[in-house]
N, C-alpha and C. Protein backbone atom coordinates (compact mmCIF):
# COMPACT_ATOMS: atom_id res chain seq x y z
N UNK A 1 100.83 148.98 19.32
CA UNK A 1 100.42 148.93 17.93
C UNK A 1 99.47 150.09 17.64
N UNK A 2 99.78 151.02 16.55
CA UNK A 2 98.98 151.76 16.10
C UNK A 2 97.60 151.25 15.33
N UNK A 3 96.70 151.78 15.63
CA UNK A 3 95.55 150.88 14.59
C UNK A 3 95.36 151.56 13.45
N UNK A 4 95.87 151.93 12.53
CA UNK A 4 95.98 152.41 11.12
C UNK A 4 95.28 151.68 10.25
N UNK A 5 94.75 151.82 8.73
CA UNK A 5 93.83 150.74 8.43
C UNK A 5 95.12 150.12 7.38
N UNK A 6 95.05 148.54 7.79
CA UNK A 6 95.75 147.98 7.31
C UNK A 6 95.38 146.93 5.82
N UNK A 7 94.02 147.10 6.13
CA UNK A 7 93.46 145.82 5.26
C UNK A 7 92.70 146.84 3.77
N UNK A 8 92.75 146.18 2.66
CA UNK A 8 91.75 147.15 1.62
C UNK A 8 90.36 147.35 1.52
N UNK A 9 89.78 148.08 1.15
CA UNK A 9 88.40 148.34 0.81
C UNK A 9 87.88 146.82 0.66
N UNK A 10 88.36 146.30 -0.45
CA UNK A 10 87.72 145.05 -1.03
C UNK A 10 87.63 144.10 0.16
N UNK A 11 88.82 144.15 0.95
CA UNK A 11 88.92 142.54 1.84
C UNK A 11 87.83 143.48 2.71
N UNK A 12 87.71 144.47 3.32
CA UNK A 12 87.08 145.33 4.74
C UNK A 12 85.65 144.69 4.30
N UNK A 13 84.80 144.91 3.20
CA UNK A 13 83.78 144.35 2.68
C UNK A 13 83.86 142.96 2.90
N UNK A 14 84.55 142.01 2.24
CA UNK A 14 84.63 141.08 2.14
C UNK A 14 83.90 140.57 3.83
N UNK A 15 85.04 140.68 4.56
CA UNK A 15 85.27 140.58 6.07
C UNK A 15 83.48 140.77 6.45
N UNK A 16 83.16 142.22 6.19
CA UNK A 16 81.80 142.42 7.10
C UNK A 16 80.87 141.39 6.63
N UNK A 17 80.93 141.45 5.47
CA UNK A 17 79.39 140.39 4.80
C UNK A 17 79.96 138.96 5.47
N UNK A 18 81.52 138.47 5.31
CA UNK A 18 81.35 137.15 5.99
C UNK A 18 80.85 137.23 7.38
N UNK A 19 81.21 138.66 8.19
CA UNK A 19 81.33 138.57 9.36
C UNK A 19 79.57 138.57 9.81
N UNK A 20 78.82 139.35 9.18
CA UNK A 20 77.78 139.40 9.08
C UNK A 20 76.62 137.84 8.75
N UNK A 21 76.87 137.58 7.87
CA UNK A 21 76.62 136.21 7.96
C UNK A 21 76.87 135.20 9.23
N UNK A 22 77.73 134.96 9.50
CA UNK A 22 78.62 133.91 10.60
C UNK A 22 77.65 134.27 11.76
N UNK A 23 77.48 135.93 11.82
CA UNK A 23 76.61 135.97 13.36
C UNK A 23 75.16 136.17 12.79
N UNK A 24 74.49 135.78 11.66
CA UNK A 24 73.04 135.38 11.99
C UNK A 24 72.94 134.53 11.57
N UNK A 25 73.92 133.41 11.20
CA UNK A 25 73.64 132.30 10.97
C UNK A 25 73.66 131.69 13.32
N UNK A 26 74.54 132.53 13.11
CA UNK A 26 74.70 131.85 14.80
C UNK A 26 73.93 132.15 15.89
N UNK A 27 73.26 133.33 15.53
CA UNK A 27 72.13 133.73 16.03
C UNK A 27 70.63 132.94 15.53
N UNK A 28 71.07 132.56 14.36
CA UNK A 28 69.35 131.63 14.19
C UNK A 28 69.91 130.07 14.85
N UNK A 29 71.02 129.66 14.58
CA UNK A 29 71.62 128.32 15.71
C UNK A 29 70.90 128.51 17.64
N UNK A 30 71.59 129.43 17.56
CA UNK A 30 71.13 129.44 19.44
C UNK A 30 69.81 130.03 19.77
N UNK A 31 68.74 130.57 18.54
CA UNK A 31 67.34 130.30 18.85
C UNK A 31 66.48 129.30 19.03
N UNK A 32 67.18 128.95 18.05
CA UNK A 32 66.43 127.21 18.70
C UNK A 32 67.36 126.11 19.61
N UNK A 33 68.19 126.47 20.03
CA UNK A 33 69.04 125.46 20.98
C UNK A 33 70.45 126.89 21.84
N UNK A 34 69.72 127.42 23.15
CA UNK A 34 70.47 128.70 23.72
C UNK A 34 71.92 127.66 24.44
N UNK A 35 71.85 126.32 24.36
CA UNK A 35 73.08 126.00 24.96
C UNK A 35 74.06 125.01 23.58
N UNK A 36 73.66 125.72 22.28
CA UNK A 36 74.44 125.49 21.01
C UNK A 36 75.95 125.91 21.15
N UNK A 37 76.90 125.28 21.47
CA UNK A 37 78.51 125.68 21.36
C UNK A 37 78.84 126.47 20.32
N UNK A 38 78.56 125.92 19.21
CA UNK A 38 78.70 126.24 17.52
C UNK A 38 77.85 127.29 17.21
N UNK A 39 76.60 127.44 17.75
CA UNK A 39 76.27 129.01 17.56
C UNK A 39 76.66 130.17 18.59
N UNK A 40 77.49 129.79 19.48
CA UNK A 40 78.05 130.85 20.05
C UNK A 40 79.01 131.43 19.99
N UNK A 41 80.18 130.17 19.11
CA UNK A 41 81.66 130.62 18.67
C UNK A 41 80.97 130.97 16.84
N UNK A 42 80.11 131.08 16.35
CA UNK A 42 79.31 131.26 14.75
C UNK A 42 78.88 133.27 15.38
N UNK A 43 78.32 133.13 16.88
CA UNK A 43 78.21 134.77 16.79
C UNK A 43 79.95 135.64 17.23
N UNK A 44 80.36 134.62 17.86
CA UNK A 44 81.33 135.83 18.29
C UNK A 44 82.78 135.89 17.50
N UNK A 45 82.83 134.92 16.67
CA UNK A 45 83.89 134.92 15.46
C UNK A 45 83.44 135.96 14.70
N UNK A 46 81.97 135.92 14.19
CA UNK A 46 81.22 136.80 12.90
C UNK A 46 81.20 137.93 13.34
N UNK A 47 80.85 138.34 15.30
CA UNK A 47 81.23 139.27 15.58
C UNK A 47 82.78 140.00 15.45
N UNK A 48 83.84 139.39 15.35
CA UNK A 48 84.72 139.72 15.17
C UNK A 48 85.71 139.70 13.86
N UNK A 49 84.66 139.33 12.81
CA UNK A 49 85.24 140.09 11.46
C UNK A 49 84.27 140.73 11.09
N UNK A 50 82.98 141.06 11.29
CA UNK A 50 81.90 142.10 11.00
C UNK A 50 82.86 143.21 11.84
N UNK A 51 83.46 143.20 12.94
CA UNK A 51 84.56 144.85 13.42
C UNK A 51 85.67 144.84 12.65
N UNK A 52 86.44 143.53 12.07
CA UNK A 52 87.49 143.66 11.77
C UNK A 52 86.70 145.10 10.47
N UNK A 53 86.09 144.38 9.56
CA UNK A 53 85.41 145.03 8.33
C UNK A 53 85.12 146.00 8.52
N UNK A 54 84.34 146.86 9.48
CA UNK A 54 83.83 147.60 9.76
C UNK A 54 85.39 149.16 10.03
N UNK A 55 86.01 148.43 10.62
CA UNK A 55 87.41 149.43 11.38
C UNK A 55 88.07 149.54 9.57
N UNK A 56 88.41 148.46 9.47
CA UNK A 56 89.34 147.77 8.81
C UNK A 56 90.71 148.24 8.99
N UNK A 57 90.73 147.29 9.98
CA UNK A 57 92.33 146.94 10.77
C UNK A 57 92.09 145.09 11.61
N UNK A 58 92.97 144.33 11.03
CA UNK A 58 92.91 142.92 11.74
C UNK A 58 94.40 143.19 11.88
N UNK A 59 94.01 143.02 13.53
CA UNK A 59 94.92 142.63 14.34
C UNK A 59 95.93 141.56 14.52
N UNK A 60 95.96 141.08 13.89
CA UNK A 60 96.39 139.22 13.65
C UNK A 60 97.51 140.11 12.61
N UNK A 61 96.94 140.05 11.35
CA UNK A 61 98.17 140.90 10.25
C UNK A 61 98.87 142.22 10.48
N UNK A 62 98.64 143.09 12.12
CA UNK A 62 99.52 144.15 12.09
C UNK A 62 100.45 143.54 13.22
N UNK A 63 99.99 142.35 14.10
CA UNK A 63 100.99 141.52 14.77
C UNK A 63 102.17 140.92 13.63
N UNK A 64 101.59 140.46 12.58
CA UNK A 64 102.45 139.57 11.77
C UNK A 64 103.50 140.68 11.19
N UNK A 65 102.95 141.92 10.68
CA UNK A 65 103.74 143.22 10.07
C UNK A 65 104.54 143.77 10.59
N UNK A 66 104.19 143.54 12.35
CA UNK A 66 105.23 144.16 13.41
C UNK A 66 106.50 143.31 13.92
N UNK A 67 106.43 141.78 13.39
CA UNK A 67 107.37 141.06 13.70
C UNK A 67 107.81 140.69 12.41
N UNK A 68 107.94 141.26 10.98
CA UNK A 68 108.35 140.88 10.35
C UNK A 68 107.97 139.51 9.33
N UNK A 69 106.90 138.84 9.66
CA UNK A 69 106.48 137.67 9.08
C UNK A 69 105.50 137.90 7.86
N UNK A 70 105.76 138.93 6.84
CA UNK A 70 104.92 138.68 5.69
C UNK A 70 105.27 138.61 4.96
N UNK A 71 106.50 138.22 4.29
CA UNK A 71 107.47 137.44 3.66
C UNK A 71 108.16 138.17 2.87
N UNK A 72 108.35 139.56 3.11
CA UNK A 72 109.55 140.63 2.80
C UNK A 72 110.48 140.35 3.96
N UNK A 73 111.90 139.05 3.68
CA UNK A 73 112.81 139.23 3.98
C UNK A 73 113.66 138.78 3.13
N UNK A 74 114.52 139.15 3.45
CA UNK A 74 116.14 139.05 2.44
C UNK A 74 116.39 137.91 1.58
N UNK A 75 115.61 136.55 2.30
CA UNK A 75 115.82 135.75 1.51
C UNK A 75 115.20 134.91 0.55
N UNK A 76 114.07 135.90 0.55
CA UNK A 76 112.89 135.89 -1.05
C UNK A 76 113.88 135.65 -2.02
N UNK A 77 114.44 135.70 -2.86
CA UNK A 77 114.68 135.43 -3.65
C UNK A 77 115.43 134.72 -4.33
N UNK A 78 116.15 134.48 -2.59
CA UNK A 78 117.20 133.21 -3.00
C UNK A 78 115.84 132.04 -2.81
N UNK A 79 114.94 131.75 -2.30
CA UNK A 79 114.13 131.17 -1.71
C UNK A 79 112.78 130.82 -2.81
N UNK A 80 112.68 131.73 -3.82
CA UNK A 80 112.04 131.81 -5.10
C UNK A 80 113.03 131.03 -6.32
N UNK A 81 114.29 131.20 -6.27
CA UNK A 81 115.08 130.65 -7.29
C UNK A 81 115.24 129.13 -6.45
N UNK A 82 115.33 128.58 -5.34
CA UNK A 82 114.98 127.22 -5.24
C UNK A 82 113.60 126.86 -5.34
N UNK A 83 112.89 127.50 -5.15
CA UNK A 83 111.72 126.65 -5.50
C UNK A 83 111.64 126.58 -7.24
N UNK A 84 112.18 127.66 -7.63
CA UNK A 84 112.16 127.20 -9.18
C UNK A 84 112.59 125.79 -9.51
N UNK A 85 114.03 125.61 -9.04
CA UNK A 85 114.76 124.85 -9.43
C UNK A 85 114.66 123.39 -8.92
N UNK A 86 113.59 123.35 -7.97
CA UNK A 86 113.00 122.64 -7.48
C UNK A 86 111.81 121.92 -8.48
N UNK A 87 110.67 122.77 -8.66
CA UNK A 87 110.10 122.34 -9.92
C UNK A 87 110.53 122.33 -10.92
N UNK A 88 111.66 122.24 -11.45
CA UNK A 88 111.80 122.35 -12.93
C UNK A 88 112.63 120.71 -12.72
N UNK A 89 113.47 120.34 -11.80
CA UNK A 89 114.01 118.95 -11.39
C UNK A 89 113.13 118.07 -11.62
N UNK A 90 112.07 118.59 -10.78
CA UNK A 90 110.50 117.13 -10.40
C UNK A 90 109.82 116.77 -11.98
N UNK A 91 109.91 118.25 -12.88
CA UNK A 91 109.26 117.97 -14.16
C UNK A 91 110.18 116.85 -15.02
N UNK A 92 111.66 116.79 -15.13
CA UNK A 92 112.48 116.20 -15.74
C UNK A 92 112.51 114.90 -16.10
N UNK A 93 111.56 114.20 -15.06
CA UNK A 93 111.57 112.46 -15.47
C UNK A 93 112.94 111.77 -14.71
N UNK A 94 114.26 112.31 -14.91
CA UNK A 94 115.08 111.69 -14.49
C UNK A 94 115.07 111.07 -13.47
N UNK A 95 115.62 109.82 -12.84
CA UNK A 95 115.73 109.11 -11.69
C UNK A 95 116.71 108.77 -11.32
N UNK A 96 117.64 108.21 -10.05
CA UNK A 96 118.64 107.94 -9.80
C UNK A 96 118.03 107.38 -8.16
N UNK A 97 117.72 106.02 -8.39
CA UNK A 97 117.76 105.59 -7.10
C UNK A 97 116.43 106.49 -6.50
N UNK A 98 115.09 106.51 -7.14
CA UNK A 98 114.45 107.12 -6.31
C UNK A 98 113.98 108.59 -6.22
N UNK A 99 115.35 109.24 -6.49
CA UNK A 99 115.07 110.72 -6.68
C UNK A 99 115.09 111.44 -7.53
N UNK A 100 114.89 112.64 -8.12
CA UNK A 100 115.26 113.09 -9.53
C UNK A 100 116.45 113.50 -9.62
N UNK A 101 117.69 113.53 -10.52
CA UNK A 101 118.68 114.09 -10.39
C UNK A 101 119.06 114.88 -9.96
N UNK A 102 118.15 116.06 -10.34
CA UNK A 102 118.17 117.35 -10.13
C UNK A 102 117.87 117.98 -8.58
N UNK A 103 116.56 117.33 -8.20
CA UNK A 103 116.76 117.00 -6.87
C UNK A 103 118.10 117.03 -5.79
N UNK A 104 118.66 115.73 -6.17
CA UNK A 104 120.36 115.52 -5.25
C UNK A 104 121.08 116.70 -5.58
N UNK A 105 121.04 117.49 -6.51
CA UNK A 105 122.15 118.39 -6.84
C UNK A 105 121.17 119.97 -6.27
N UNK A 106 120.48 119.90 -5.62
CA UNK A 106 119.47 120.99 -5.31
C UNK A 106 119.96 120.83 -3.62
N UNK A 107 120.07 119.06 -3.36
CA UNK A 107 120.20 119.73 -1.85
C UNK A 107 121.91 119.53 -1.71
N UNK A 108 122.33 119.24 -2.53
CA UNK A 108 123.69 119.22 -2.22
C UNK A 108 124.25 120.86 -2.37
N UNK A 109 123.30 121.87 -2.70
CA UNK A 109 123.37 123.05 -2.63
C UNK A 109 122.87 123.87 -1.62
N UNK A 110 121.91 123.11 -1.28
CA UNK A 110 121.18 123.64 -0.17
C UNK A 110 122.58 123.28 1.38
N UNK A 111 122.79 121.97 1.24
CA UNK A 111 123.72 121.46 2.24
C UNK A 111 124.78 122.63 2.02
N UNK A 112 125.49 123.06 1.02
CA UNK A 112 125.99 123.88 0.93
C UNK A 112 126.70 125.63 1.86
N UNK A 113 124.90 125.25 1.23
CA UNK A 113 124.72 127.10 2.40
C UNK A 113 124.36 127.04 3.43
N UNK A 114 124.80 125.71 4.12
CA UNK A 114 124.52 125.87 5.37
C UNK A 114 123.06 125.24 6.12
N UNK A 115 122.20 125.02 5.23
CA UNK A 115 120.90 124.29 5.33
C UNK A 115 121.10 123.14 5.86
N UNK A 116 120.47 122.40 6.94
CA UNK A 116 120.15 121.44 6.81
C UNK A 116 119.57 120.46 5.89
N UNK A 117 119.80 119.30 5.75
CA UNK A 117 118.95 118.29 4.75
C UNK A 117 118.68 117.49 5.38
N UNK A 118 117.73 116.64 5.26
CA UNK A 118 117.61 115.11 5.83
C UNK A 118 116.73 114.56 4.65
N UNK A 119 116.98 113.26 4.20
CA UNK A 119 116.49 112.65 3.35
C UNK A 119 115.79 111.65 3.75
């Protein structure tokens, strides 16, 4: 993985002041109690978005970017037009045994393409 900066100005800020916080809040925790669990995972979490902020590159989202998981794939939009059609069923009132009409005819489409259903 290249470390390129992946994250914006705004979140890189964001990140340091939380990250910044988290480790002196966790640092005033384990002054008064040095065998505090919670102030030691409070410094080294805060330590590690005070760097994320600081670089600004998190590692976690150029893993997710490198395998494809940030939800640019092909089937956005078939995947946006069911969830439409999904809420616009639930708004309808209709019933049939429980479900909304629109509903049964959503997964009898879904069953369709190959989807699983289970009801």
């Amino acid at each position: 993985m290249s470390q390129t900066q992946n994250i914006s100005t705004r979140n890189a800020l964001a990140r340091l002041s939380l990250g910044l916080s988290m480790l002196a809040y966790g640092t005033a925790k384990l002054a008064r109690n040095p065998h505090c669990n919670k102030g030691r995972m409070m410094v080294a979490l805060g330590a590690m978005k005070a760097a994320e902020g600081t670089v600004k590159f998190c590692p976690l989202k150029a893993m997710m970017q490198q395998q494809g998981m940030t939800g640019q794939t092909g089937t956005a939009p078939e995947i946006g037009k069911l969830m439409k059609d999904f809420a616009g069923a639930g708004m309808t009132g209709h019933a049939t045994s429980g479900t909304g009409a629109g509903v049964g005819n959503m997964m009898k489409d879904l069953a369709g393409k190959g989807m699983s259903v289970t009801t």
